[in-house]
Protein backbone atom coordinates (compact mmCIF):
# COMPACT_ATOMS: atom_id res chain seq x y z
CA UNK A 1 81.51 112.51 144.21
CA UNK A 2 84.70 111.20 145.77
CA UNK A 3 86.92 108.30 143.96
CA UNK A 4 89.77 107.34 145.13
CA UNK A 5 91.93 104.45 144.87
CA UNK A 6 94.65 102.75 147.06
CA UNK A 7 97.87 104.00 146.42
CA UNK A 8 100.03 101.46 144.28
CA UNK A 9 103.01 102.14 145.92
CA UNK A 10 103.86 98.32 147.95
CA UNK A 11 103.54 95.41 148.45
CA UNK A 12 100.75 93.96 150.89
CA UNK A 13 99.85 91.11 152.73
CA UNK A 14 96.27 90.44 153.01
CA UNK A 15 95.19 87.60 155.86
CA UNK A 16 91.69 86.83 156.32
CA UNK A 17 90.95 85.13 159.80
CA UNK A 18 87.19 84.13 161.19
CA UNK A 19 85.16 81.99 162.84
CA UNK A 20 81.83 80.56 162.97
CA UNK A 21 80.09 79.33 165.69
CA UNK A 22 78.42 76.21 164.90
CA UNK A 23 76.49 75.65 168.27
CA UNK A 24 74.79 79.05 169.37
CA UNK A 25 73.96 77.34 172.97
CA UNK A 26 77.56 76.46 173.91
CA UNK A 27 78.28 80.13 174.38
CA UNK A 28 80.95 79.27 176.99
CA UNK A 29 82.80 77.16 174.36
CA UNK A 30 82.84 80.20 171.54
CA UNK A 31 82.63 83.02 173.94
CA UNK A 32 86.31 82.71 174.40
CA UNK A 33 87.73 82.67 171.04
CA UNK A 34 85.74 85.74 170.33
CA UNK A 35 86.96 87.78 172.60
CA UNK A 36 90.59 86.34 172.06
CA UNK A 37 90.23 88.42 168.65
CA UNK A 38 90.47 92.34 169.65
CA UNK A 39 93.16 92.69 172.41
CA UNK A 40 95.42 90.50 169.61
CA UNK A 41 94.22 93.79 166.92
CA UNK A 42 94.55 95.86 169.85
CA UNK A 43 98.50 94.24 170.59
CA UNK A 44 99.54 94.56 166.91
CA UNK A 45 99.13 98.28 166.53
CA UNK A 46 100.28 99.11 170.00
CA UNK A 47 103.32 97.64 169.24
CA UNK A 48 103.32 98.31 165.36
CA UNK A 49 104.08 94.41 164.40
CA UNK A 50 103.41 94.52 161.03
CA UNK A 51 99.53 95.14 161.13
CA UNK A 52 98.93 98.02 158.27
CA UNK A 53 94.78 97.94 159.31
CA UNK A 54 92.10 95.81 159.60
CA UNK A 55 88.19 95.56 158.51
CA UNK A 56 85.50 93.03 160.42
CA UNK A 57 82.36 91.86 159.33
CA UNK A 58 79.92 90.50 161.42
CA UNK A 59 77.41 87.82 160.35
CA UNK A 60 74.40 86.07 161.80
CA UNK A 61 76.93 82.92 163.02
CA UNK A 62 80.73 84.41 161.99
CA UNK A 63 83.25 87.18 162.93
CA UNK A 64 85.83 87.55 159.76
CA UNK A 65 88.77 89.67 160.00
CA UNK A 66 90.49 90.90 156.92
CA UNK A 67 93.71 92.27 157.66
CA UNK A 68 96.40 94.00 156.07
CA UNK A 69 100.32 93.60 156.70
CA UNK A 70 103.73 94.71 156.30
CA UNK A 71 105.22 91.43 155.05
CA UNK A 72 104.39 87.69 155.43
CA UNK A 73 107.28 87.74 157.78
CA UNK A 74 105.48 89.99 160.13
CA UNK A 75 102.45 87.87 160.00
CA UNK A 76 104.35 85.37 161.15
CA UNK A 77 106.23 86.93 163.80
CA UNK A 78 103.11 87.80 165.34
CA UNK A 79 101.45 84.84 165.31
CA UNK A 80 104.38 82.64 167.22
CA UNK A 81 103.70 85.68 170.41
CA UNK A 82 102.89 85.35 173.34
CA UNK A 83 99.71 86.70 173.09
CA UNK A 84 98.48 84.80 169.78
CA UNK A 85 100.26 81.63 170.70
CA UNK A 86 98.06 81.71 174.48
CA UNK A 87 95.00 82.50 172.32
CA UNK A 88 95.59 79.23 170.11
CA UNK A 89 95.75 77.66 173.23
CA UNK A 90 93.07 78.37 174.93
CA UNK A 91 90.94 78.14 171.81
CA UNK A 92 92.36 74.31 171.23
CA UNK A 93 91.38 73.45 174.91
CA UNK A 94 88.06 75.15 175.27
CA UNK A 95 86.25 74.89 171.70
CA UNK A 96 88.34 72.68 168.80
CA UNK A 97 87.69 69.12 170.38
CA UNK A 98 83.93 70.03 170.65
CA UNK A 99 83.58 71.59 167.00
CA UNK A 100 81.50 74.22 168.82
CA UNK A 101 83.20 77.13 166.75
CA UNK A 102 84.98 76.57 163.25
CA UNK A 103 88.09 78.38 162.18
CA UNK A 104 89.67 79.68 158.78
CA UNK A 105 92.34 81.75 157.90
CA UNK A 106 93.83 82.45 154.44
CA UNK A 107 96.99 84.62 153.25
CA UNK A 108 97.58 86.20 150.37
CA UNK A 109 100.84 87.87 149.11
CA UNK A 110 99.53 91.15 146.71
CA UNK A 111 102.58 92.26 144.61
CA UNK A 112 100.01 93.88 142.51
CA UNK A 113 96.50 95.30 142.99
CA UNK A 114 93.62 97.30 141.60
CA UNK A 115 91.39 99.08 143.74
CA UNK A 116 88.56 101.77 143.76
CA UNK A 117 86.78 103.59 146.30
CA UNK A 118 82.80 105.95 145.67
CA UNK A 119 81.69 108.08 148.19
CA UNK A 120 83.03 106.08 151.16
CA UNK A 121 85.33 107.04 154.71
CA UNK A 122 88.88 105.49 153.91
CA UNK A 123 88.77 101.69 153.82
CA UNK A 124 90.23 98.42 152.92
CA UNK A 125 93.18 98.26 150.85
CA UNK A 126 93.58 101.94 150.82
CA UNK A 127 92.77 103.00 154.64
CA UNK A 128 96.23 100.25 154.93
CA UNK A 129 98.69 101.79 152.25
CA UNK A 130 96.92 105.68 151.58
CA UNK A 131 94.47 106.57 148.81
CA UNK A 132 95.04 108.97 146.20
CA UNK A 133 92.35 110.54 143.85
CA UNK A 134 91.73 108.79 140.39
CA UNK A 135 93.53 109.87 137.68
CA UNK A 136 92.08 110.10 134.36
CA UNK A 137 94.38 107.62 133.36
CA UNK A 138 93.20 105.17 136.25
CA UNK A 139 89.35 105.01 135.02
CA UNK A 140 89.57 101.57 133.57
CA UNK A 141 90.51 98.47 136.03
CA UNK A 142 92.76 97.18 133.61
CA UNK A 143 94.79 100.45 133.10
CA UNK A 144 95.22 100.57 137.15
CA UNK A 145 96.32 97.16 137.00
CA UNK A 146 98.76 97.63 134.37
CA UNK A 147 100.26 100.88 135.84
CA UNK A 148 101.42 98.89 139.22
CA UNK A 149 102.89 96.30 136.62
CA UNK A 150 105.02 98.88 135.64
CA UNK A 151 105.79 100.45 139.03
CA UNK A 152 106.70 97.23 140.64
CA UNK A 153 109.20 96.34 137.65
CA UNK A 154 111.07 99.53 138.12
């Protein structure tokens, strides 16, 4: 059996961005803004913004991105570029007026984590900052939560 956990070792930024499409039949209206979201993936690693790695889910009506960074200041970097900042725009001409697709994003600033990994390929938190194999003092959430405590204070 393989467990792992994500290295404790920095800081991360996690942003979640998605959309759902609220009106399936207006596909020219939310056909855009979905494909808007991989060359903007594709642009971050190419040019190594920031962008640690990235998971999407795909449900019946939604696309959800949950993305790991560098630094809030990265995020944000990123998001005032060309390519993200021709994206918004498009997506606020096309789709926002007509409430054909919803949008959400949400950042979070992780200066300390617990994380644990059975019997899967490298993912998440730990595809982003490495994986390491549990220790036996790592078993218990709250002892892998306390040991980046200490890490982070030294």
């Amino acid at each position: 059996m393989k467990r792992v956990i994500a290295t404790p070792n920095e800081d991360v930024v996690v942003f979640i961005i998605g959309l759902r499409i609220n009106r399936l039949r207006a596909v020219r209206k939310w056909l855009p803004a979905v494909r808007a979201m991989t060359p903007m993936i594709e642009e971050c690693y190419e040019q190594q913004v920031g962008l640690l790695s990235h998971e999407m889910l795909v449900g019946w009506r939604s696309v959800t991105l949950i993305q790991y960074w560098r630094s809030s200041d990265a995020l944000i970097a990123y998001s005032h570029g060309n390519r993200h900042l021709t994206a918004w725009k498009q997506f606020n001409q096309s789709a926002r007026a007509s409430n054909v697709v919803g949008i959400f994003h949400e950042t979070f600033e992780i200066s300390n984590y617990e994380t644990m990994y059975v019997n899967l390929p490298t993912r998440g938190l730990a595809k982003a900052v490495g994986e390491s194999p549990i220790q036996k003092h790592q078993e218990q959430a709250k002892d892998r939560l306390a040991e980046r405590k200490v890490s982070t204070r030294e």
